[in-house]
Protein backbone atom coordinates (compact mmCIF):
# COMPACT_ATOMS: atom_id res chain seq x y z
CA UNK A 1 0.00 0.00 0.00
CA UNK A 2 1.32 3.67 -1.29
CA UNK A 3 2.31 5.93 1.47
CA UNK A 4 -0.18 8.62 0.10
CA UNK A 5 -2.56 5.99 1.71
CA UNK A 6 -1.44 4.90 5.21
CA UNK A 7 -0.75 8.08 6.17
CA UNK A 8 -3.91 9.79 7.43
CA UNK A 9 -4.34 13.12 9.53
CA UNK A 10 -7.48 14.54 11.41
CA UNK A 11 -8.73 17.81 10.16
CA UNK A 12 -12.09 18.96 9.73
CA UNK A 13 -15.03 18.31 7.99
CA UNK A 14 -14.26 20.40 5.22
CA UNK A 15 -13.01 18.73 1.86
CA UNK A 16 -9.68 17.42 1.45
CA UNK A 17 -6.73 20.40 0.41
CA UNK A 18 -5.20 19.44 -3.27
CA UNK A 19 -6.34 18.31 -6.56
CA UNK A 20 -10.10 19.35 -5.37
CA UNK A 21 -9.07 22.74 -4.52
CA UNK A 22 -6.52 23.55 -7.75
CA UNK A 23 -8.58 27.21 -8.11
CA UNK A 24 -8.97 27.94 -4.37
CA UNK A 25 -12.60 25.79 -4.43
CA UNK A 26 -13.34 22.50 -3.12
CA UNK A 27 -14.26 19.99 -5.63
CA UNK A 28 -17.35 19.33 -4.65
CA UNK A 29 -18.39 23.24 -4.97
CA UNK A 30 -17.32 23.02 -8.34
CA UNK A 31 -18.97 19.89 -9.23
CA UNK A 32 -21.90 21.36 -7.60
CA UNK A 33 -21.63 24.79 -9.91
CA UNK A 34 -20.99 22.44 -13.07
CA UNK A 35 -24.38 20.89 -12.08
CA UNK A 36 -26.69 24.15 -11.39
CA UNK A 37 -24.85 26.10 -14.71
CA UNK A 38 -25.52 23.12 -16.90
CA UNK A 39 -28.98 22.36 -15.56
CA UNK A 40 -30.59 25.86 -15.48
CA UNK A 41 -28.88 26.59 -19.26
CA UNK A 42 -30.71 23.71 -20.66
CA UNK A 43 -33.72 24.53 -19.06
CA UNK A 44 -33.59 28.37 -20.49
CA UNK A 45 -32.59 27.29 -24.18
CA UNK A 46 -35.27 24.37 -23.90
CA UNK A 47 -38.20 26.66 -22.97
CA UNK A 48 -36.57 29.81 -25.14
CA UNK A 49 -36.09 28.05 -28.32
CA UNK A 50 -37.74 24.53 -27.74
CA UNK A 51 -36.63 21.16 -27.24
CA UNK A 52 -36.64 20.63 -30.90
CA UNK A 53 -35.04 23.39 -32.53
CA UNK A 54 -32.12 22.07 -34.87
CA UNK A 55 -29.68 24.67 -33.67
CA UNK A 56 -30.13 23.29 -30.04
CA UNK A 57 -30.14 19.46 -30.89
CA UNK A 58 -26.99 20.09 -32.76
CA UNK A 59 -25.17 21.75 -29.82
CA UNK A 60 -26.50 18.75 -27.66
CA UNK A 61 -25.40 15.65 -30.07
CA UNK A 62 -21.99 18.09 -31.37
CA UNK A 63 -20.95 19.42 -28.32
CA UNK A 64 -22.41 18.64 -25.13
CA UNK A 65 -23.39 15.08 -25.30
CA UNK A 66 -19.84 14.27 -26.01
CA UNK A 67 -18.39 15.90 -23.86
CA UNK A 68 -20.06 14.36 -21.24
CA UNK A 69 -19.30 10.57 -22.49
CA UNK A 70 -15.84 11.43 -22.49
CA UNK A 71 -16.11 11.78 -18.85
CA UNK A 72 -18.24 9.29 -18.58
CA UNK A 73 -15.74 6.61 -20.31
CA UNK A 74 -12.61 7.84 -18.96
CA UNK A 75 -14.31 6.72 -15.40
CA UNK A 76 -15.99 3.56 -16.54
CA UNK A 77 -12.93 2.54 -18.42
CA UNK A 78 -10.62 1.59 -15.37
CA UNK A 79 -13.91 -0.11 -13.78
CA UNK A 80 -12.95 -3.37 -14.52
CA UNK A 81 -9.31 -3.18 -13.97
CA UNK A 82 -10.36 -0.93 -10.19
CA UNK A 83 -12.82 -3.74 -9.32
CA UNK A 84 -9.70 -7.00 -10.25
CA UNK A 85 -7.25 -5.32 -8.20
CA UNK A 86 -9.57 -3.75 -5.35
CA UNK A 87 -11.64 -7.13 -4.82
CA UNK A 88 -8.61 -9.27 -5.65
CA UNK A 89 -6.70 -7.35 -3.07
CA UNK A 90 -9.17 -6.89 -0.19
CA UNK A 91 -9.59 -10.53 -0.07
CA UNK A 92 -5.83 -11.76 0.35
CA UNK A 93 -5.56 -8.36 2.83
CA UNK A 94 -8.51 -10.35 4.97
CA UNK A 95 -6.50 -13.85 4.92
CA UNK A 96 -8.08 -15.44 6.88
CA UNK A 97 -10.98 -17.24 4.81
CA UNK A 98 -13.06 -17.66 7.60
CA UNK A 99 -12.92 -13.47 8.08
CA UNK A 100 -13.67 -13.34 4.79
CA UNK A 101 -17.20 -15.55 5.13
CA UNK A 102 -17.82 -13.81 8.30
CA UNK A 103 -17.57 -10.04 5.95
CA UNK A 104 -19.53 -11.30 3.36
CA UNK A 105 -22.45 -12.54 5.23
CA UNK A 106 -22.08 -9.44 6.58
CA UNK A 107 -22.28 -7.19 3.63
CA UNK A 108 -24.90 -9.57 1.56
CA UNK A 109 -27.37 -9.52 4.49
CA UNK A 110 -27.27 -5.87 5.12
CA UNK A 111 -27.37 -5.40 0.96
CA UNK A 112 -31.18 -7.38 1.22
CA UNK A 113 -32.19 -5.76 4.41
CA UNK A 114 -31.50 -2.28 3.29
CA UNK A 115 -33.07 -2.99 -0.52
CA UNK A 116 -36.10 -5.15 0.68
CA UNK A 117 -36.93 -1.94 3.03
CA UNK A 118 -36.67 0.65 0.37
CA UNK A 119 -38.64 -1.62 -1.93
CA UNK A 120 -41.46 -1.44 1.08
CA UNK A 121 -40.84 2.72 0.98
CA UNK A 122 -41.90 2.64 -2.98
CA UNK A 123 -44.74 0.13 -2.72
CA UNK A 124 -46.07 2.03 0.51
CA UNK A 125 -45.90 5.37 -1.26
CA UNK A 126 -47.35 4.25 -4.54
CA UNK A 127 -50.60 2.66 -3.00
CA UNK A 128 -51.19 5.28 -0.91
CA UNK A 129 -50.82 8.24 -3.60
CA UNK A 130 -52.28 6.32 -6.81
CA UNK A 131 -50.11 8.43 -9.31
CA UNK A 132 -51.34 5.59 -12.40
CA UNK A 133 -55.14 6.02 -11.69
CA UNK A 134 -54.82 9.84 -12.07
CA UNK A 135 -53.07 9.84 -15.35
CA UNK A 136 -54.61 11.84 -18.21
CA UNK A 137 -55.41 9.35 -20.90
CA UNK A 138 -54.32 12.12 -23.67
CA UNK A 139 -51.19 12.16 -21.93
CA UNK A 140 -51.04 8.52 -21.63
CA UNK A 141 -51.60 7.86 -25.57
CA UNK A 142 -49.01 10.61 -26.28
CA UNK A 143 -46.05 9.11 -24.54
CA UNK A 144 -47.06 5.51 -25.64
CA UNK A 145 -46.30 7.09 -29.12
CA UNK A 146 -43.28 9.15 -28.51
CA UNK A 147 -41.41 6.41 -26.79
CA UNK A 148 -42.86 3.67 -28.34
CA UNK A 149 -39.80 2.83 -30.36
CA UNK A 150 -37.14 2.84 -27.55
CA UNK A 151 -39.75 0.56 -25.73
CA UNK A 152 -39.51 -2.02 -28.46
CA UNK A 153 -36.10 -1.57 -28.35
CA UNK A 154 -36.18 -2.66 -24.16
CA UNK A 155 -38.65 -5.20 -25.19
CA UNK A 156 -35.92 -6.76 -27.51
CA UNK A 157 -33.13 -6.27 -24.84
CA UNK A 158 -35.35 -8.22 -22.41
CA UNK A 159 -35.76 -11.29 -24.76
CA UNK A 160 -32.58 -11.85 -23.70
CA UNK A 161 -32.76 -12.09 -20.11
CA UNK A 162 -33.66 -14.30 -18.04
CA UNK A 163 -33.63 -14.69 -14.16
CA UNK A 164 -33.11 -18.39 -12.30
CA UNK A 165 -30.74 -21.12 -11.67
CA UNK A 166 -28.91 -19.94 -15.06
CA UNK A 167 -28.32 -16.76 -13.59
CA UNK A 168 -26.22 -18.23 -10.98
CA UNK A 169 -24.60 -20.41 -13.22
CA UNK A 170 -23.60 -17.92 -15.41
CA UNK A 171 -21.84 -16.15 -12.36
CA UNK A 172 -18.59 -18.70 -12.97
CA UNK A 173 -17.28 -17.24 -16.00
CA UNK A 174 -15.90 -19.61 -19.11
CA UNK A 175 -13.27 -17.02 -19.84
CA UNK A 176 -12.62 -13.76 -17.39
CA UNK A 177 -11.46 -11.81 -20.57
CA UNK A 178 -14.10 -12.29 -22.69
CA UNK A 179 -16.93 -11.50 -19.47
CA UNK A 180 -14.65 -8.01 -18.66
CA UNK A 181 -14.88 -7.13 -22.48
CA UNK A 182 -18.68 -7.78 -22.08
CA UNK A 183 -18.61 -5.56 -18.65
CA UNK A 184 -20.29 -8.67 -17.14
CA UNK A 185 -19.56 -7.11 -13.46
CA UNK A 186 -21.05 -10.34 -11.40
CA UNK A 187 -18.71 -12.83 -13.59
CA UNK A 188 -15.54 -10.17 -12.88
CA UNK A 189 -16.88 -10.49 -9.10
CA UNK A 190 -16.56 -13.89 -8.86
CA UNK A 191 -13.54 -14.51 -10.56
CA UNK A 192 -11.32 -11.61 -8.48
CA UNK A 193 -12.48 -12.89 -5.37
CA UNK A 194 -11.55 -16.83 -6.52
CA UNK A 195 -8.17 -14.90 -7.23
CA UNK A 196 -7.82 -13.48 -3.96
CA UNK A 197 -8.65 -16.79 -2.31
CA UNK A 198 -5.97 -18.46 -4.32
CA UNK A 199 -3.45 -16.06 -3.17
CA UNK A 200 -4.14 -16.77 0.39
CA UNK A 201 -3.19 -20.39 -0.31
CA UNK A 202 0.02 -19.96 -1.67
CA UNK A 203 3.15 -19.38 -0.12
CA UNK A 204 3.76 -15.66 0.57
CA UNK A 205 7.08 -15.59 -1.23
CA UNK A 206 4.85 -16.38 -4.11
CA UNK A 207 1.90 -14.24 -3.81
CA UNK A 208 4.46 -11.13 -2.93
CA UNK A 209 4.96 -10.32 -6.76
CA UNK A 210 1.20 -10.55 -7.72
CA UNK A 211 0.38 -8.75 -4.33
CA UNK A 212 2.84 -6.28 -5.59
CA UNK A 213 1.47 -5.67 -8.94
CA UNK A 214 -2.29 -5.56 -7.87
CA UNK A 215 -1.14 -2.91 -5.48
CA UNK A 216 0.31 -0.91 -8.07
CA UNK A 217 -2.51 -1.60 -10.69
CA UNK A 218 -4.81 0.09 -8.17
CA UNK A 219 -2.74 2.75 -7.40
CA UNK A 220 -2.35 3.91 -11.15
CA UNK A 221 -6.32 3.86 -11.42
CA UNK A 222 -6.62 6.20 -8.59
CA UNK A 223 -4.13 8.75 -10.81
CA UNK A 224 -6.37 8.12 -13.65
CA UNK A 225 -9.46 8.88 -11.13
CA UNK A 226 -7.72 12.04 -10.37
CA UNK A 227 -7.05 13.27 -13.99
CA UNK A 228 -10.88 12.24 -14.77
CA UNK A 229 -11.98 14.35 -11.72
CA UNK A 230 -9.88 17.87 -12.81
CA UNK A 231 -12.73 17.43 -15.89
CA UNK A 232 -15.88 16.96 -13.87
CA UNK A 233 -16.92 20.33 -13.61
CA UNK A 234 -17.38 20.43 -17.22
CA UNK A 235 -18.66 16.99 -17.68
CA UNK A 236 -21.32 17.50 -14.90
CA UNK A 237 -22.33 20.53 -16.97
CA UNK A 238 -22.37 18.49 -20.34
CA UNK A 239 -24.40 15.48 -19.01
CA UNK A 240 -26.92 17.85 -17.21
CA UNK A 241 -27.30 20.56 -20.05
CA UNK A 242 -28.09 17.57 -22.50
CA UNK A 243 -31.01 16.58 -20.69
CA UNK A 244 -32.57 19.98 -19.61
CA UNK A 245 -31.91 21.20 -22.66
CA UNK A 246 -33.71 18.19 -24.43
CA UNK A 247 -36.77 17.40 -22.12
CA UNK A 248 -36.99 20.64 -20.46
CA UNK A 249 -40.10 20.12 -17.79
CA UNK A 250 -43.01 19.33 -19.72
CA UNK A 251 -42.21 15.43 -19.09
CA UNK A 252 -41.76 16.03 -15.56
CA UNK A 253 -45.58 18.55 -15.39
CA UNK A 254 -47.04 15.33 -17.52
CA UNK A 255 -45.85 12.87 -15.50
CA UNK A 256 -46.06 14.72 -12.02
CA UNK A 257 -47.38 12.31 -9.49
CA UNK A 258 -45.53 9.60 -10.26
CA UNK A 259 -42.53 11.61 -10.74
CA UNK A 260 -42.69 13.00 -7.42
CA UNK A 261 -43.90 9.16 -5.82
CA UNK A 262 -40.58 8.15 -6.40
CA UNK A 263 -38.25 10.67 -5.30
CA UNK A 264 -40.43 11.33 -2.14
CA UNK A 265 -39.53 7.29 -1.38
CA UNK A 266 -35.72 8.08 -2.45
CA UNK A 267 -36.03 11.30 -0.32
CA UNK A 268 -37.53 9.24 2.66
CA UNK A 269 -34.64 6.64 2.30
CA UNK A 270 -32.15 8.66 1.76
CA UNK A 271 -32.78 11.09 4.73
CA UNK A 272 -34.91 8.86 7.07
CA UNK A 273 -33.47 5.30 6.34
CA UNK A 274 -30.00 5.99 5.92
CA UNK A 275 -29.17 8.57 8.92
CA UNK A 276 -30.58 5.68 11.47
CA UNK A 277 -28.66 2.72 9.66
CA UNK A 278 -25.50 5.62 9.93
CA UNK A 279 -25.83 6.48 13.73
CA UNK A 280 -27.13 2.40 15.21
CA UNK A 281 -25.17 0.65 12.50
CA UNK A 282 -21.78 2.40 11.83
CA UNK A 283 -22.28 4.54 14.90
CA UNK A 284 -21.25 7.70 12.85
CA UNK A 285 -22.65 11.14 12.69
CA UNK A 286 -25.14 11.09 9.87
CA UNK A 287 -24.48 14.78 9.22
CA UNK A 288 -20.91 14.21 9.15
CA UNK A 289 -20.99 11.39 6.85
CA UNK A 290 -23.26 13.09 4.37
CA UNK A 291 -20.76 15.90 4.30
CA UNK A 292 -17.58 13.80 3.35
CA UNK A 293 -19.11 11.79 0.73
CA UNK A 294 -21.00 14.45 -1.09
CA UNK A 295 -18.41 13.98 -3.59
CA UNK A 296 -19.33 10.73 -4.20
CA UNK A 297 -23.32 11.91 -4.26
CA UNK A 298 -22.78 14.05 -6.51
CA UNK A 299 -20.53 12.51 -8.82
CA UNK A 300 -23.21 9.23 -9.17
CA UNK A 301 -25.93 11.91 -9.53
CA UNK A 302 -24.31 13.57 -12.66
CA UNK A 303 -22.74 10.37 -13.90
CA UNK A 304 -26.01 7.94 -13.50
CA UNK A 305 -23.78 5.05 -13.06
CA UNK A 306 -22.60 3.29 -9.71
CA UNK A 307 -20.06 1.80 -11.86
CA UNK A 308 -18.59 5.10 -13.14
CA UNK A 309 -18.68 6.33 -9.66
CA UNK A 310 -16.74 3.55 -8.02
CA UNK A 311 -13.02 4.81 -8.20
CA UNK A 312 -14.27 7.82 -6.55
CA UNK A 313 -16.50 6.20 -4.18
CA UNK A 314 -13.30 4.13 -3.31
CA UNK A 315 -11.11 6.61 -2.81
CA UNK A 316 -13.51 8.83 -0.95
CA UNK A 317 -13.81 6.01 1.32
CA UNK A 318 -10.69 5.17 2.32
CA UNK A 319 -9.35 8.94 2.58
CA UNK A 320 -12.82 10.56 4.16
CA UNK A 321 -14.13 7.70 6.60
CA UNK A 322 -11.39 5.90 7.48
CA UNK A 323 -12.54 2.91 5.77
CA UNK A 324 -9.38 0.28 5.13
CA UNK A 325 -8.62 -0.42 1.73
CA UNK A 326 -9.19 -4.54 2.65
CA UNK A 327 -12.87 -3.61 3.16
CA UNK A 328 -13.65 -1.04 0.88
CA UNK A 329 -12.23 -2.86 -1.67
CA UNK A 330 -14.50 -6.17 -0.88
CA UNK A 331 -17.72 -4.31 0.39
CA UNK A 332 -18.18 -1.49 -3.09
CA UNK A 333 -16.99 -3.56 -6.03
CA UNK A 334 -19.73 -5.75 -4.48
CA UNK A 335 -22.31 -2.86 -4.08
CA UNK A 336 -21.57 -1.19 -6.55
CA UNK A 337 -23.24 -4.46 -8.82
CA UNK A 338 -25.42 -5.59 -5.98
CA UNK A 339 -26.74 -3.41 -3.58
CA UNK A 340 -29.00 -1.40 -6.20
CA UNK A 341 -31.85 -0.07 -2.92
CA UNK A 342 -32.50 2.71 -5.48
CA UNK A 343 -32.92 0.92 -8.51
CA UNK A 344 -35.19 -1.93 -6.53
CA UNK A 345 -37.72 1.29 -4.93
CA UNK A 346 -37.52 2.69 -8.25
CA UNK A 347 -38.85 -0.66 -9.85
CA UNK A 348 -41.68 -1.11 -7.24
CA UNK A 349 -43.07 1.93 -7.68
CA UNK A 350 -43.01 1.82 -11.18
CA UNK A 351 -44.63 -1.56 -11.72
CA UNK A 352 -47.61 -0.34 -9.54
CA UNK A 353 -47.28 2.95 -11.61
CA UNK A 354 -47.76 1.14 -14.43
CA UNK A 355 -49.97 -1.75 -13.63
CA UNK A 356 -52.53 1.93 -12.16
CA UNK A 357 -52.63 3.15 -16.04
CA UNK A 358 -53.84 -0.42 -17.55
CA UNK A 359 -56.06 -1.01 -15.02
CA UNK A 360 -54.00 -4.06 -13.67
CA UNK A 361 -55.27 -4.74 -9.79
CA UNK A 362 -52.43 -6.65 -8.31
CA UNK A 363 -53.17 -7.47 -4.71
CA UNK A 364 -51.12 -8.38 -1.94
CA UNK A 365 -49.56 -12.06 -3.07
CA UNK A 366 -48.33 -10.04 -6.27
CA UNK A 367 -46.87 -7.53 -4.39
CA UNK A 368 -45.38 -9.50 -2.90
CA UNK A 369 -43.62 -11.11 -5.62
CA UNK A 370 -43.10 -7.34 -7.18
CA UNK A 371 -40.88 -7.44 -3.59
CA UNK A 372 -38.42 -10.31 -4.25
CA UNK A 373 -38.60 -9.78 -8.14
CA UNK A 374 -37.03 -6.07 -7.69
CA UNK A 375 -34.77 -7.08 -5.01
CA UNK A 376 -33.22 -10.08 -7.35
CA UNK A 377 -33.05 -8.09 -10.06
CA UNK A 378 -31.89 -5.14 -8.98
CA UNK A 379 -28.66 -7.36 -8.11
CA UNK A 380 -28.54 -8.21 -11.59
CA UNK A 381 -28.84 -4.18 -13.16
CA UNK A 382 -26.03 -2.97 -15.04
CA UNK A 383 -24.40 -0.37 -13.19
CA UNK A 384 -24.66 2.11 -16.42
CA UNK A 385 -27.24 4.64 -17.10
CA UNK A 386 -30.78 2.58 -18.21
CA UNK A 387 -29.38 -0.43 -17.33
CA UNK A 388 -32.08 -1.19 -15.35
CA UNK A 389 -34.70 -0.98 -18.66
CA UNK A 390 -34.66 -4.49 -18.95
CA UNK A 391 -35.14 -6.35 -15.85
CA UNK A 392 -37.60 -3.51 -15.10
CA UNK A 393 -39.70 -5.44 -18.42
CA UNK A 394 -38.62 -8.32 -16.75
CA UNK A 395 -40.77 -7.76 -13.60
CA UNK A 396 -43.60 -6.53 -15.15
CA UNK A 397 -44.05 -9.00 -17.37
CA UNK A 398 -44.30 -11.88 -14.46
CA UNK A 399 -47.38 -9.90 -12.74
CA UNK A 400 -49.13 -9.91 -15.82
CA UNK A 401 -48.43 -6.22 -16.67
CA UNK A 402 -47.85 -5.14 -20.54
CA UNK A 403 -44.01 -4.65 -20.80
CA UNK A 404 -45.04 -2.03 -23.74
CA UNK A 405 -45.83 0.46 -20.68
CA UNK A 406 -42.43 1.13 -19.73
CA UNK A 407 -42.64 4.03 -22.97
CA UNK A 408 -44.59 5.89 -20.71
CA UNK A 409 -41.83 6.29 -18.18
CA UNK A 410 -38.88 6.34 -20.32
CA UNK A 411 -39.30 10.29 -21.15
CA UNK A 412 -38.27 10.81 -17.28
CA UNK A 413 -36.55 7.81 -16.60
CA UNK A 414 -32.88 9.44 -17.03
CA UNK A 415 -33.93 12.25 -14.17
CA UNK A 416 -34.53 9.75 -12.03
CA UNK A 417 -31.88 7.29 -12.83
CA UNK A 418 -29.71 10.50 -11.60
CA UNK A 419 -31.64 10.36 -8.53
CA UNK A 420 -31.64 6.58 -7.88
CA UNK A 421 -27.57 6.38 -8.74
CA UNK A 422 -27.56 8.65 -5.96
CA UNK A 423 -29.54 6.27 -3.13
CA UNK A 424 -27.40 3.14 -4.87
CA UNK A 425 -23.69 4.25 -4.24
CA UNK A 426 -24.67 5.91 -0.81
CA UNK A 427 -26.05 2.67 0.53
CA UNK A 428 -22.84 0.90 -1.04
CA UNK A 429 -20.53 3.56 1.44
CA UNK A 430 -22.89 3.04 4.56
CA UNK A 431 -22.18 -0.47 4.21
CA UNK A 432 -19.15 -0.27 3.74
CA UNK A 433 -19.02 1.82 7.10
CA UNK A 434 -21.16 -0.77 9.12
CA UNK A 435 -18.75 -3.36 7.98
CA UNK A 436 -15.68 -1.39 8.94
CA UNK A 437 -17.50 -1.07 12.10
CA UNK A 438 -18.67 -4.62 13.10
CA UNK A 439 -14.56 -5.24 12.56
CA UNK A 440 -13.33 -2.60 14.57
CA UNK A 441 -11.68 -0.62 11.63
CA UNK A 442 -13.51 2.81 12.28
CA UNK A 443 -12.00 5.33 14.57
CA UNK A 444 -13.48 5.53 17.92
CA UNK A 445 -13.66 8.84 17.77
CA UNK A 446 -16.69 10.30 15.42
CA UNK A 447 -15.34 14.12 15.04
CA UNK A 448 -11.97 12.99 13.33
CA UNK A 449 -12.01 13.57 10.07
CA UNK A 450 -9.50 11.16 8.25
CA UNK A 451 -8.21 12.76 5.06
CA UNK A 452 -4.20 11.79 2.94
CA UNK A 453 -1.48 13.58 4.98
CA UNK A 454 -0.12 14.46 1.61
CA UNK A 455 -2.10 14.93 -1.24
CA UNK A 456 -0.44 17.90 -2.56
CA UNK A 457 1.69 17.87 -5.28
């Protein structure tokens, strides 16, 4: 391990002194700024000019749609590589295999209890406000037809999957290369932490050299991370413009109630659930903790993707909390695949959403199944933008709901794919910090603030 990560100093809760603060503001603040500039321009030039006006679509597919994949790819490239060396890592760091079981019970049961209860939150909320039952049908027919086509599209992608004992089998991969060149994240899993066990079982003179190398694999991606960061400002503003600029808010005044159903059960998760998992669990100041991972929070929001978001989650981790790099690098390559509390409300609500506009009743025993089927599946969803779309099908087709419906959500669905990105990679951190916990890894006191003694360069 690089002395630029042992070597921790208590400050206080403000953000880390360095690469954040290269133009005397924290990078946060200027993540933040990126975010409201982008946001409010799009909104202007969308209800100024329209969301269709070819000069504006232009500037959105010419300028700032790829400027905001750049970003986007230059932090989901080193994903796969992060999540080898992290996972790899953390396990031979543990050891002891029978540490290792005890973590990962650990981790996997608090993943389910913390997504079964926000699934609860979205089915709660959604029978209780009814946002299907009070859609317009003028409104209904006119997003069927607008989004029909990238429905059929979703349709198609969920021909393809499937959720059962093949699932599981299809976690041992045939070839590692060929299920990282497919991004398949649950194969990758398995197949780092097989590697980590192995290393535990060889002689140490042995494993040294691979130890070595993982170490310094990992340490590279963080530079990467770093460069990737110095351009978030602007890719913030690029992935935020794009969609203001091309939906505006007439989606969001269409599709109000159930718009505001599922943030309201985010909202009520994020600040309700979370803070008393934070202070009983981890036995941290929730306030504190929100403050040294907005980074991270706002970095998933902009980014939509838990996977993009990992090497900063990771390093924000380690260097804010105080989180070891043996469990952070076990407990978020994990969540960031698995624990998906977010994407699982998200899905609950908008089954029921959905099953509201056709008329669907689905009483308590398919609810029920709605429960486990978005808590299984949101395990499965890609950690990309959308790439919940097709286990979302998934669901509704097994409670008899029309998979065709999801074009009624799709106009909205990358707003609050921001939103639930946010809820997923928080949960993965709290976990992370109830694990570090339950081991004794946290320190005992809650007002240090643990940040790299020298960061500056």
């Amino acid at each position: 391990m690089s002395e630029q990560r042992e070597n921790v100093t208590p400050t206080s809760d403000g953000d880390s002194q360095g690469s954040g603060d290269v133009r005397g503001m924290a990078l946060h603040t200027r993540i933040f700024l990126g975010l409201v500039i982008g946001g409010m321009t799009g909104v202007v030039l969308n209800v100024w000019l329209g969301g269709e006006q070819p000069q504006l679509q232009w500037v959105v597919s010419h300028i700032s749609e790829p400027v905001g994949q750049i970003f986007l790819r230059l932090l989901i490239m080193i994903v796969i590589p992060l999540v080898f060396a992290s996972l790899s890592l953390g396990v031979a760091g543990l050891g002891d295999l029978r540490k290792l079981g005890r973590i990962g019970v650990k981790t996997f049961l608090y993943f389910i209890l913390v997504t079964t209860l926000a699934v609860v939150i979205g089915l709660t909320l959604v029978n209780a406000i009814n946002p299907g039952g009070r859609l317009p049908v003028d409104v209904k027919a006119k997003l069927l037809e607008t989004y029909g086509g990238a429905a059929t599209q979703g349709l198609a992608r969920a021909e393809g999957v499937s959720f059962g004992i093949k699932t599981f089998v299809n976690i041992v991969p045939r070839n590692p290369l060929a299920a990282a060149v497919r991004m398949d994240m649950l194969a990758i899993i398995f197949f780092s932490l097989i590697f980590g066990i192995a290393l535990t079982r060889i002689p140490s003179y042995r494993a040294a050299p691979m130890i070595s190398f993982l170490e310094a694999l990992g340490d590279a991606m963080v530079v990467i991370v770093d460069l990737a960061m110095k351009l978030a400002p602007y890719g913030v503003a690029a992935l935020i413009f794009s969609v203001t600029a091309r939906f505006g808010y007439d989606l969001l005044l269409s599709l109000g109630l159930y718009v505001i159903t599922v943030l309201l059960g985010l909202a009520i998760h994020l600040l309700v659930s979370y803070p008393l998992l934070i202070r009983f669990f981890a036995r941290l100041n929730p306030w504190r903790f929100f403050r040294r991972i907005q980074t991270v929070m706002i970095t998933a929001f902009s980014t939509s993707s838990s996977a993009a978001t990992l090497p900063t989650t990771m390093r924000v981790t380690e260097e804010k909390l105080g989180v070891p790099r043996e469990i952070s690098g076990f407990v978020l390559p994990l969540g960031a695949t698995m624990n998906m509390n977010g994407t699982a409300l998200f899905e609950g609500v908008t089954v029921l959403f959905i099953a509201q506009v056709f008329g669907v009743k689905l009483g308590l025993g398919a609810q029920l199944i709605v429960v486990i089927m978005s808590v299984l599946t949101a395990i499965g969803a890609a950690g990309v933008p959308g790439g919940s779309i097709p286990l979302l099908i998934l669901v509704l087709q097994t409670v008899g709901v029309p998979g065709e419906g999801i074009a009624i959500i799709l106009g909205v669905d990358r707003i609050l794919d921001m939103c639930r990105t946010t809820l997923n990679v928080t949960g993965d951190v709290t976990a992370a910090a109830f694990v570090a916990r339950s081991e004794g890894f946290l320190p005992v006191d809650k007002s240090v603030e643990i940040v790299p003694a020298a960061v500056d360069s």
